[in-house]
Protein backbone atom coordinates (compact mmCIF):
# COMPACT_ATOMS: atom_id res chain seq x y z
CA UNK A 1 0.00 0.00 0.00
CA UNK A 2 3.03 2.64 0.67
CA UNK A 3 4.38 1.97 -2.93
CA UNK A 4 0.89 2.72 -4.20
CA UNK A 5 0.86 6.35 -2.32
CA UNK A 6 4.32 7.03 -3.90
CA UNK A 7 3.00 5.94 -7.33
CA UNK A 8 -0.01 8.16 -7.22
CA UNK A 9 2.11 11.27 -5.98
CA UNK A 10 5.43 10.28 -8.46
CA UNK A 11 2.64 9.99 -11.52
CA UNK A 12 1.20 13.75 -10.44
CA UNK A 13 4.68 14.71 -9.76
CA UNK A 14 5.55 13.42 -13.53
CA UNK A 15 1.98 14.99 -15.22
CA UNK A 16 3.01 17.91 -13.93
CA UNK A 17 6.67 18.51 -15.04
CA UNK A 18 6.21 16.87 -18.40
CA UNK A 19 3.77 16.99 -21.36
CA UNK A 20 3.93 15.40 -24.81
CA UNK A 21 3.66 17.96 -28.02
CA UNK A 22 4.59 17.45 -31.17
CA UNK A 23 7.83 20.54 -31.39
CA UNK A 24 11.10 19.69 -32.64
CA UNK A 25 11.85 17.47 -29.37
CA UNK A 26 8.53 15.73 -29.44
CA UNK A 27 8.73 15.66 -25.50
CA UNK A 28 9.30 18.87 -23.73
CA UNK A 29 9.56 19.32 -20.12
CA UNK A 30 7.47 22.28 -18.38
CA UNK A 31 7.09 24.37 -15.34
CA UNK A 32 4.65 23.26 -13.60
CA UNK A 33 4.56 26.43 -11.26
CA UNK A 34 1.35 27.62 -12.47
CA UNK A 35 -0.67 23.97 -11.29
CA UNK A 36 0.56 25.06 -7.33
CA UNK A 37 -2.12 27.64 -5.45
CA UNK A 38 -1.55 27.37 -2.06
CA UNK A 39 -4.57 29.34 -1.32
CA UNK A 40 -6.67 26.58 -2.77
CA UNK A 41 -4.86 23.71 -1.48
CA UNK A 42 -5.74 25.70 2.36
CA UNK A 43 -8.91 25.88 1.39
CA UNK A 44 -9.24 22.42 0.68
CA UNK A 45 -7.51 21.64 3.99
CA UNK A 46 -9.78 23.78 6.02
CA UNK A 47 -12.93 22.04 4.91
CA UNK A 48 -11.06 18.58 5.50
CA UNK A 49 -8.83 18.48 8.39
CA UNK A 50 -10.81 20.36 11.24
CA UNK A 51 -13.67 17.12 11.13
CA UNK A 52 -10.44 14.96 12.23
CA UNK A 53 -10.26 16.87 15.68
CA UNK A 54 -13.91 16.31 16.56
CA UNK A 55 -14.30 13.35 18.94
CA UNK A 56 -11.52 11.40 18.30
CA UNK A 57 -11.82 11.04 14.95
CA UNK A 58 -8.21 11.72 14.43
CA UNK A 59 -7.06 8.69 16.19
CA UNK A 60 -9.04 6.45 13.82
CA UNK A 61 -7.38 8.03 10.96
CA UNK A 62 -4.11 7.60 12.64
CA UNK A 63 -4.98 4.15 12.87
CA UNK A 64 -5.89 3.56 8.99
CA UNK A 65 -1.99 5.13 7.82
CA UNK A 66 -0.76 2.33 10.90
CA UNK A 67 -2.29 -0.52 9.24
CA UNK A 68 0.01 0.11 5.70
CA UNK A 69 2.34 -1.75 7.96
CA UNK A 70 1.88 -5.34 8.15
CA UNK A 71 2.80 -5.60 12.01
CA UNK A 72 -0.14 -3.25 13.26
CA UNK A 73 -2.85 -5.44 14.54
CA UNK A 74 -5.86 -4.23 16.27
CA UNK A 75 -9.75 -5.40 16.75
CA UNK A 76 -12.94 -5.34 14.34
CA UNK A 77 -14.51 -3.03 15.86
CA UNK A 78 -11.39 -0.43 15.61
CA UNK A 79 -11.37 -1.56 11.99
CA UNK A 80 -14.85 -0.70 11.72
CA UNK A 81 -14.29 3.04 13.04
CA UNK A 82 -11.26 3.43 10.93
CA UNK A 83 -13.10 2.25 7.73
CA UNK A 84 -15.75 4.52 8.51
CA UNK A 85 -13.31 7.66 9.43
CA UNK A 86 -11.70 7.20 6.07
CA UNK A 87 -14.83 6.77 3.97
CA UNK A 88 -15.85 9.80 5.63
CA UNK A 89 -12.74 11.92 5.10
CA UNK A 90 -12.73 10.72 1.21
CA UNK A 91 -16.40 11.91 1.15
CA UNK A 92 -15.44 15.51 2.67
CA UNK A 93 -12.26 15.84 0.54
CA UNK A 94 -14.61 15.33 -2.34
CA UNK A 95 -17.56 18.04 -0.76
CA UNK A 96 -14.70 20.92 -0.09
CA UNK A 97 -13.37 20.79 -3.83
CA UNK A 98 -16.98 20.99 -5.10
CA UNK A 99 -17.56 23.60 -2.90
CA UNK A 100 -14.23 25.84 -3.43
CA UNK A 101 -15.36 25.39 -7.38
CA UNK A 102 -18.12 26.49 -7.25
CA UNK A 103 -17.00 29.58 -5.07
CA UNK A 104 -14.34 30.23 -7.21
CA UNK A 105 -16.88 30.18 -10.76
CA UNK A 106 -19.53 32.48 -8.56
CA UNK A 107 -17.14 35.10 -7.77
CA UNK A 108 -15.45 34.81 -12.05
CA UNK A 109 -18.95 35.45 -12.61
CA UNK A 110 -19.89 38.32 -10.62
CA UNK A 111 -16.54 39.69 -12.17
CA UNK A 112 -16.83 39.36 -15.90
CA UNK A 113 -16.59 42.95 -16.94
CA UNK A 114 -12.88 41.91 -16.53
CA UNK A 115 -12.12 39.55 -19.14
CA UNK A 116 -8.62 39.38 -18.56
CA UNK A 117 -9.59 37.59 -15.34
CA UNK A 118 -11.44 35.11 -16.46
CA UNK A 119 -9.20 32.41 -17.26
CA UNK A 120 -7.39 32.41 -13.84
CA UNK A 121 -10.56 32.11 -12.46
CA UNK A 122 -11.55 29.33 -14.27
CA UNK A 123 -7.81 27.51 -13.72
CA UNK A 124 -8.43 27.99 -10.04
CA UNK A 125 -11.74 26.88 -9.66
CA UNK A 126 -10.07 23.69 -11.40
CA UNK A 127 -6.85 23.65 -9.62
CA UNK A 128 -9.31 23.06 -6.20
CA UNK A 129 -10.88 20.06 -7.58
CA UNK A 130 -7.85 19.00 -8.75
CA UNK A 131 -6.24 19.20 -5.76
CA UNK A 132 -9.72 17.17 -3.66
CA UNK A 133 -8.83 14.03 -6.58
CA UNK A 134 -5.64 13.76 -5.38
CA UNK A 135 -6.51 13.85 -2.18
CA UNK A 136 -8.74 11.19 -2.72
CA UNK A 137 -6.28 8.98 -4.91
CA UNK A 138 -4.48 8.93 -1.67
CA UNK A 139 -6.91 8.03 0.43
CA UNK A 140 -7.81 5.02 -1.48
CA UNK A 141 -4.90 2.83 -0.50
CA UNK A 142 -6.28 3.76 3.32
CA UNK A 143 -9.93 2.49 2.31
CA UNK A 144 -8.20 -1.19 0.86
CA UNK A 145 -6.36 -1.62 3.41
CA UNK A 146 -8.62 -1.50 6.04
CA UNK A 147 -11.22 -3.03 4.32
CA UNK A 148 -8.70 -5.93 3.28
CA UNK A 149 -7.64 -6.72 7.49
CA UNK A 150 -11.25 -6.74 7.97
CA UNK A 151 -12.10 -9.50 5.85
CA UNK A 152 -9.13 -11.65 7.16
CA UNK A 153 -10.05 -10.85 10.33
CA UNK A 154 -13.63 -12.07 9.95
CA UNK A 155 -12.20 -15.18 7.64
CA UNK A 156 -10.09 -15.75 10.59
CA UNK A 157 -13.34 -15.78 13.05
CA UNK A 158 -14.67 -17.74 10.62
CA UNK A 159 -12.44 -20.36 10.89
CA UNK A 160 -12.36 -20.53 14.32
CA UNK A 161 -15.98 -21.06 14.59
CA UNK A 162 -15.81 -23.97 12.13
CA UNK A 163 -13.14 -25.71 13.98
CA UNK A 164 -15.17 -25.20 17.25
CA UNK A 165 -18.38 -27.03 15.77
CA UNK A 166 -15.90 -29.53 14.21
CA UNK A 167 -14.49 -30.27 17.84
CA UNK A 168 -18.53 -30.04 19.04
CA UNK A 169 -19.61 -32.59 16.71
CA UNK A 170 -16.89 -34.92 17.65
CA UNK A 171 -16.89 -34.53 21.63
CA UNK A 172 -20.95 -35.34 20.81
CA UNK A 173 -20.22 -38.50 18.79
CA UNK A 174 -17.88 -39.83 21.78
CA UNK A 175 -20.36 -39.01 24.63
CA UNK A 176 -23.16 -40.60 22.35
CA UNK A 177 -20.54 -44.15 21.96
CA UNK A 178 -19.89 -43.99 25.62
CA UNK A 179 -23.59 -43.22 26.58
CA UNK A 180 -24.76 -46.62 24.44
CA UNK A 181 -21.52 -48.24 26.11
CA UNK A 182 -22.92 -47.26 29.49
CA UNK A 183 -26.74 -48.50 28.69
CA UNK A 184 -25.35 -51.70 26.70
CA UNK A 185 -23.78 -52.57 30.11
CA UNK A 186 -26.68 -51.76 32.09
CA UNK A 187 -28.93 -53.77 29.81
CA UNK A 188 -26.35 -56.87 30.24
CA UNK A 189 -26.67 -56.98 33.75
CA UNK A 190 -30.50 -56.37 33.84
CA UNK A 191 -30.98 -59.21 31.33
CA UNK A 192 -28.71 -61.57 33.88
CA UNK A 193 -30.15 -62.19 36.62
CA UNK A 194 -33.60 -62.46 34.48
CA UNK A 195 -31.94 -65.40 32.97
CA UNK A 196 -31.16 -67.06 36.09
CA UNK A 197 -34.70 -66.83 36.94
CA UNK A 198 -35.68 -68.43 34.19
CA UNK A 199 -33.56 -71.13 33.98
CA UNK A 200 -34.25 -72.02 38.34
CA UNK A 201 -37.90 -72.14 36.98
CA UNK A 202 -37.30 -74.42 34.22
């Protein structure tokens, strides 16, 4: 799951420092200045990382980046909170880009007596969704992973269970042998002294 993160952020890395065009090199490498707006990225941030602070939420979400290593155990129910704190948190990431887009194309449109604005505008209002998508790429390796230790966990329970009916069924089987032992014997010595009866009578 770690070499997935650095894939997603070497593959935005490389999208932004290269493009393909079809100049005398064929490949030309850009500047790739003009795709970073810190303003937007803190807006994004605002909208996102304040809900981790509310009522513990940020110790779940501690928990999900723990379980990309393969020593970190911890219960189903944790699991359970953790895959809900990062479903949640890929859900907001995803609101707060809408949201800054749609700021950012309200206030190009109040202002479009000034065309020269216009197309900053417009690459902002992108940049912020841009910006909640990668956000979200990352986030994705969090969501597999936790939802990948709970199913062994419950295949684990799983097999548990089955070997505890399996050891039920057989523990029932040998108290059922020694139980028609037991009566087998009591039925001998019932039917011996009957016999004797019998045979004085005779």
């Amino acid at each position: 799951m770690i070499m997935e993160i650095i894939s997603i952020l070497l593959g935005v890395v490389l999208l932004c420092m290269t493009g393909y065009g079809y100049g005398e090199g064929g490949f030309a490498l850009y500047r790739f200045d003009f795709l970073l707006d810190i303003p937007s990225l803190v807006i994004v941030l605002v909208f996102t990382v304040p809900v981790l602070f509310k009522n513990g939420v940020w110790k779940d979400f501690k928990r999900a980046c723990r379980l990309l290593r393969k020593d970190y155990n911890c219960h189903l129910s944790e699991l359970r909170r953790t895959l809900d704190v990062v479903e949640m948190m890929q859900k907001q990431v995803i609101y707060a880009g809408v949201i800054c887009m749609l700021l950012s194309l309200i206030t190009m449109l109040g202002n479009l007596s000034d065309l020269a604005s216009v197309g900053p505008n417009v690459a902002v209002a992108i940049l912020t969704m841009l910006y909640a998508l990668i956000l979200e790429m990352l986030l994705l390796p969090l969501q597999l992973e936790v939802k990948r230790r709970i199913i062994d966990y419950m295949e684990v329970d799983t097999d548990t269970e089955s070997e505890k009916a399996g050891g039920g069924k057989e523990n029932g089987k040998a108290e059922a042998g020694k139980g028609s032992d037991a009566a087998g014997r009591e039925n001998g010595k019932a039917e011996g002294p009957a016999a004797g009866t019998k045979d004085g009578q005779i």
